[in-house]
N, C-alpha and C. Protein backbone atom coordinates (compact mmCIF):
# COMPACT_ATOMS: atom_id res chain seq x y z
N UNK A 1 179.31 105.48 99.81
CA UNK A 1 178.64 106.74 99.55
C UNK A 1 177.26 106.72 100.20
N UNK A 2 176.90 107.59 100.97
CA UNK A 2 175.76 107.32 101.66
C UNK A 2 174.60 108.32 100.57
N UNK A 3 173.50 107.94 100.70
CA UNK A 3 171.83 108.05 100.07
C UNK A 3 172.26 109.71 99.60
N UNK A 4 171.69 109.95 98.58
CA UNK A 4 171.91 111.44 97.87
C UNK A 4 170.51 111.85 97.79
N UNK A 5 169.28 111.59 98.61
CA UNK A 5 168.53 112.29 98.39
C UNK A 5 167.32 111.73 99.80
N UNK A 6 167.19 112.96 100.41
CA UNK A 6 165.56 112.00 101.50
C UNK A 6 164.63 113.29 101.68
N UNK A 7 163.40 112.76 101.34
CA UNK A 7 162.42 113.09 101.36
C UNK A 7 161.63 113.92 103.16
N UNK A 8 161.87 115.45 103.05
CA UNK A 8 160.95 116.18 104.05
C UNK A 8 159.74 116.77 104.37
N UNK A 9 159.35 116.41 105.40
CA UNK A 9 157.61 116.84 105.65
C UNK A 9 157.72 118.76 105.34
N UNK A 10 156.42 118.59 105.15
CA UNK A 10 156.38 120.43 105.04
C UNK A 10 154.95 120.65 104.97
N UNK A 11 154.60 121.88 105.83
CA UNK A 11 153.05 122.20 105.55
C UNK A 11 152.73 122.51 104.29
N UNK A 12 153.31 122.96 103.67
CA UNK A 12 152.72 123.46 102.12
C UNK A 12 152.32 122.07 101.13
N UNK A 13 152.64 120.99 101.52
CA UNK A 13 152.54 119.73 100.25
C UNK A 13 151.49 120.06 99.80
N UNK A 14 151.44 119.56 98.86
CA UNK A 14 149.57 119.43 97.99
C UNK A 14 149.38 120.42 97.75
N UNK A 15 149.71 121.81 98.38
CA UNK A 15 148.83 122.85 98.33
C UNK A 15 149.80 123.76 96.96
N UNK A 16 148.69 124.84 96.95
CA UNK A 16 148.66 126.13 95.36
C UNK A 16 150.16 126.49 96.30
N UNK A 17 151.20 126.94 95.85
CA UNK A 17 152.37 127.83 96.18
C UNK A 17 153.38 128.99 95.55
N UNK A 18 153.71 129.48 95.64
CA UNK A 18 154.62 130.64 94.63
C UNK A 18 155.92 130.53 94.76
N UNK A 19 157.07 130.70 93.64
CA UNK A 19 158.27 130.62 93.92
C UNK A 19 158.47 132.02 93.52
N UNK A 20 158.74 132.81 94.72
CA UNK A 20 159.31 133.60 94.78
C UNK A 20 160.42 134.61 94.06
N UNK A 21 161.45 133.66 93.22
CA UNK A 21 162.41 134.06 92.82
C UNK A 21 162.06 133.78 91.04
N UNK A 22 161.31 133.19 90.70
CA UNK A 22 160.65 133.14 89.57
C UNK A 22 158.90 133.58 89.06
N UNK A 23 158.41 133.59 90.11
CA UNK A 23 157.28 134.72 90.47
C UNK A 23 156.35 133.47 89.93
N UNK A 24 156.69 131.97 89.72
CA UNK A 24 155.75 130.88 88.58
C UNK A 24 154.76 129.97 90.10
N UNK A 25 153.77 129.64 89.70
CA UNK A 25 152.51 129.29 90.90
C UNK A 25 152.75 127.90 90.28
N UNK A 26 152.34 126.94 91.61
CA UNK A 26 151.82 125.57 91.26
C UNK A 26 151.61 124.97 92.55
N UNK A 27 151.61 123.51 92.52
CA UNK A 27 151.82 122.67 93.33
C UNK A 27 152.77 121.86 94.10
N UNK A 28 153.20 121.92 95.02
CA UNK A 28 154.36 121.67 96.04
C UNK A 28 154.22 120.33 95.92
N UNK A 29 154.83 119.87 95.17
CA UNK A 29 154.91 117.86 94.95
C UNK A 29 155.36 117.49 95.92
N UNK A 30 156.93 117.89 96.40
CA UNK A 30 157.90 117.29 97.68
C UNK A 30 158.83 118.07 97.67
N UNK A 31 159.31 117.83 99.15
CA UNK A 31 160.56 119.24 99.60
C UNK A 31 161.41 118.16 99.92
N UNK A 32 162.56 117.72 99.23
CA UNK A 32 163.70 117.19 99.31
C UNK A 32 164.97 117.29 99.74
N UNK A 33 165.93 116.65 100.64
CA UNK A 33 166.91 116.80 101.18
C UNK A 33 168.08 116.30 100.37
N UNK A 34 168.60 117.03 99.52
CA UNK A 34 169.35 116.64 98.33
C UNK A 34 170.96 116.30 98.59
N UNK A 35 171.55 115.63 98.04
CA UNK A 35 173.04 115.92 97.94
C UNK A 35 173.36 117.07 96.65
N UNK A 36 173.57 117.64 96.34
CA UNK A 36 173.95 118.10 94.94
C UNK A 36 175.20 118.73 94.63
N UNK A 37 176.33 117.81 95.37
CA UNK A 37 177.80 118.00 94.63
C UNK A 37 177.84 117.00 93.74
N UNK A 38 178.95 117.71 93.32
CA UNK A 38 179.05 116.75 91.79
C UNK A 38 180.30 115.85 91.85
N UNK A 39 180.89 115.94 93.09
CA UNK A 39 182.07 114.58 93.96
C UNK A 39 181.59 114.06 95.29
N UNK A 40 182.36 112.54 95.22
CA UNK A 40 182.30 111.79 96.51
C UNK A 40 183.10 112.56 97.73
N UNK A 41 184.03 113.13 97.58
CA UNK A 41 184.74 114.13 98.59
C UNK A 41 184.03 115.02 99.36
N UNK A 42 182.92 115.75 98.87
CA UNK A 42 182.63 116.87 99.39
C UNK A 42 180.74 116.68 99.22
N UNK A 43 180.49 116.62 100.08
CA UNK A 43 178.91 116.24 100.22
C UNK A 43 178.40 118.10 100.31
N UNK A 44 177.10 118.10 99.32
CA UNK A 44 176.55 119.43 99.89
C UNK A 44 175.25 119.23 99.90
N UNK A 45 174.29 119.43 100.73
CA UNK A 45 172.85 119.08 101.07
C UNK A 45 172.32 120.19 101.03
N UNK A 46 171.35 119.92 100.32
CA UNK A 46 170.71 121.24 99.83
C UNK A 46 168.69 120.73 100.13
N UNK A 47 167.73 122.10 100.52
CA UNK A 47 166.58 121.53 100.42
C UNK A 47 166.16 121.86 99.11
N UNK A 48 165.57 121.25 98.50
CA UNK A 48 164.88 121.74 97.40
C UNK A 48 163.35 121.29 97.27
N UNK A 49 162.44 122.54 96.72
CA UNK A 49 161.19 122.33 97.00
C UNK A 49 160.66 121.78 95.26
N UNK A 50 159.98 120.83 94.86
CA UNK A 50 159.65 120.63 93.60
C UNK A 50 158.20 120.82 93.37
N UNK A 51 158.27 121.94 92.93
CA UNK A 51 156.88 122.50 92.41
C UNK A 51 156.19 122.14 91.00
N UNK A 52 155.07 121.46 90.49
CA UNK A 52 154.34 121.36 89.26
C UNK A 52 153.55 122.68 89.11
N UNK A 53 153.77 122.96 87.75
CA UNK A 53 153.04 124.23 87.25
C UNK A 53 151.87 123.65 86.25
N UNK A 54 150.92 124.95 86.06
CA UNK A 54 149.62 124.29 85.45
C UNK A 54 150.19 123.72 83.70
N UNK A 55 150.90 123.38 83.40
CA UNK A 55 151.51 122.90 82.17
C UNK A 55 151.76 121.36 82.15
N UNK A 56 152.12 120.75 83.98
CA UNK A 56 152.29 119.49 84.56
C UNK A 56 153.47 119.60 84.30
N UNK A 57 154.59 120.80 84.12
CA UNK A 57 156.23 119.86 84.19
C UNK A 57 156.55 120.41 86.33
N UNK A 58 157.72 119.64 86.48
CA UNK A 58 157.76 120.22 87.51
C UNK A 58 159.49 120.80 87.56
N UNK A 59 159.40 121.59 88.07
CA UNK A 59 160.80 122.52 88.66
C UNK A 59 161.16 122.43 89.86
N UNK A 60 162.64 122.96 90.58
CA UNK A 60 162.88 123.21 91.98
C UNK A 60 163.44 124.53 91.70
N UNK A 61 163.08 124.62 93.22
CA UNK A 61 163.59 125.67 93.55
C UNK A 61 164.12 125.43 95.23
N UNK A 62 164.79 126.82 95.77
CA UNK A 62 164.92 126.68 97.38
C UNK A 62 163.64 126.63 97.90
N UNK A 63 164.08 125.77 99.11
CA UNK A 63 162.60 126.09 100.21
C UNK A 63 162.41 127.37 100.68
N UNK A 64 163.61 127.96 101.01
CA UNK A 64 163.06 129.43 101.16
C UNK A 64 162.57 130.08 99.86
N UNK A 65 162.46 129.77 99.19
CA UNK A 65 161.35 130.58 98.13
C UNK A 65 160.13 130.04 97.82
N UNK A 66 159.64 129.42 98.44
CA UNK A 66 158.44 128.76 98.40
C UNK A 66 157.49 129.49 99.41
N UNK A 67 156.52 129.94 98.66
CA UNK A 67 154.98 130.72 99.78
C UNK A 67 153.57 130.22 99.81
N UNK A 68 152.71 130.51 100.31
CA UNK A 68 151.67 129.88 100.06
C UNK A 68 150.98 130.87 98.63
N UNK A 69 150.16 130.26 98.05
CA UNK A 69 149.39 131.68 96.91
C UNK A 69 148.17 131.20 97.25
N UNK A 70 147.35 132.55 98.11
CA UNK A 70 146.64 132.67 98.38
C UNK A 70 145.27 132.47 96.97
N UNK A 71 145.57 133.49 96.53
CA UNK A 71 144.95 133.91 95.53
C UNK A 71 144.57 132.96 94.03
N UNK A 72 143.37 132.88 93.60
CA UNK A 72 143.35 131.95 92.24
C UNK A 72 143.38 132.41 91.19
N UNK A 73 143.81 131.82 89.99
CA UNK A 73 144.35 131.77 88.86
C UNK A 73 142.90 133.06 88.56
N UNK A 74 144.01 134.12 87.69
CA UNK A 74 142.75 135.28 87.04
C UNK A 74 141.37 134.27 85.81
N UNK A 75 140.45 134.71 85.64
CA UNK A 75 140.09 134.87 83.79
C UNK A 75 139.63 136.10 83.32
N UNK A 76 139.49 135.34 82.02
CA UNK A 76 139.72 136.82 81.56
C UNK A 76 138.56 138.44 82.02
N UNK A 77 137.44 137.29 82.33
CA UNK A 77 136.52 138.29 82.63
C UNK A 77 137.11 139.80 84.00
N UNK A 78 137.57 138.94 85.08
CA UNK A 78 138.33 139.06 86.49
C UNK A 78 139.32 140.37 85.86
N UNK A 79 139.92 139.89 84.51
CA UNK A 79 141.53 140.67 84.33
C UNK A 79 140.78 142.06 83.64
N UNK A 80 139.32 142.03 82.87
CA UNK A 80 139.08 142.78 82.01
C UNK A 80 138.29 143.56 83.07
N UNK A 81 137.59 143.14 84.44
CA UNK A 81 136.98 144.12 85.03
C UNK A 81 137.88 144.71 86.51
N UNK A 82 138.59 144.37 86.37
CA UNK A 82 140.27 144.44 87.32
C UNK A 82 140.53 145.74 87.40
């Protein structure tokens, strides 16, 4: 069975990012080259981007849903004169 998971470069690492399809902001930990079938028969490689949110858990998502977020976190003052 060959390696189920390798690690890809990407401009976004380190940086603030948005997932798109869940609308949730964080930090782009690593964009991974996954296997994620669930048999030795049929290999499926998938990228997946693993983002930390300001809570510290982290999630994936696709690399195509990954953006940069420009923009910083509101407070309240920002939301109340908005």
């Amino acid at each position: 069975m060959s390696d189920r998971y390798e690690y890809v470069p990407h401009r976004l690492l380190r940086r603030r990012v948005r997932d798109i399809a869940s609308g949730v902001e964080g930090e782009l930990m690593a964009v991974v080259n996954e296997n994620v079938s669930d048999s030795d028969a049929y290999e499926h490689w998938m990228e997946l981007a693993y983002i930390r949110n300001a809570s510290g858990r982290e999630f994936t998502t696709a690399v195509a849903n990954v953006q940069p977020s420009y923009d910083q976190p509101r407070t309240a003052r920002s939301r109340r004169d908005g």
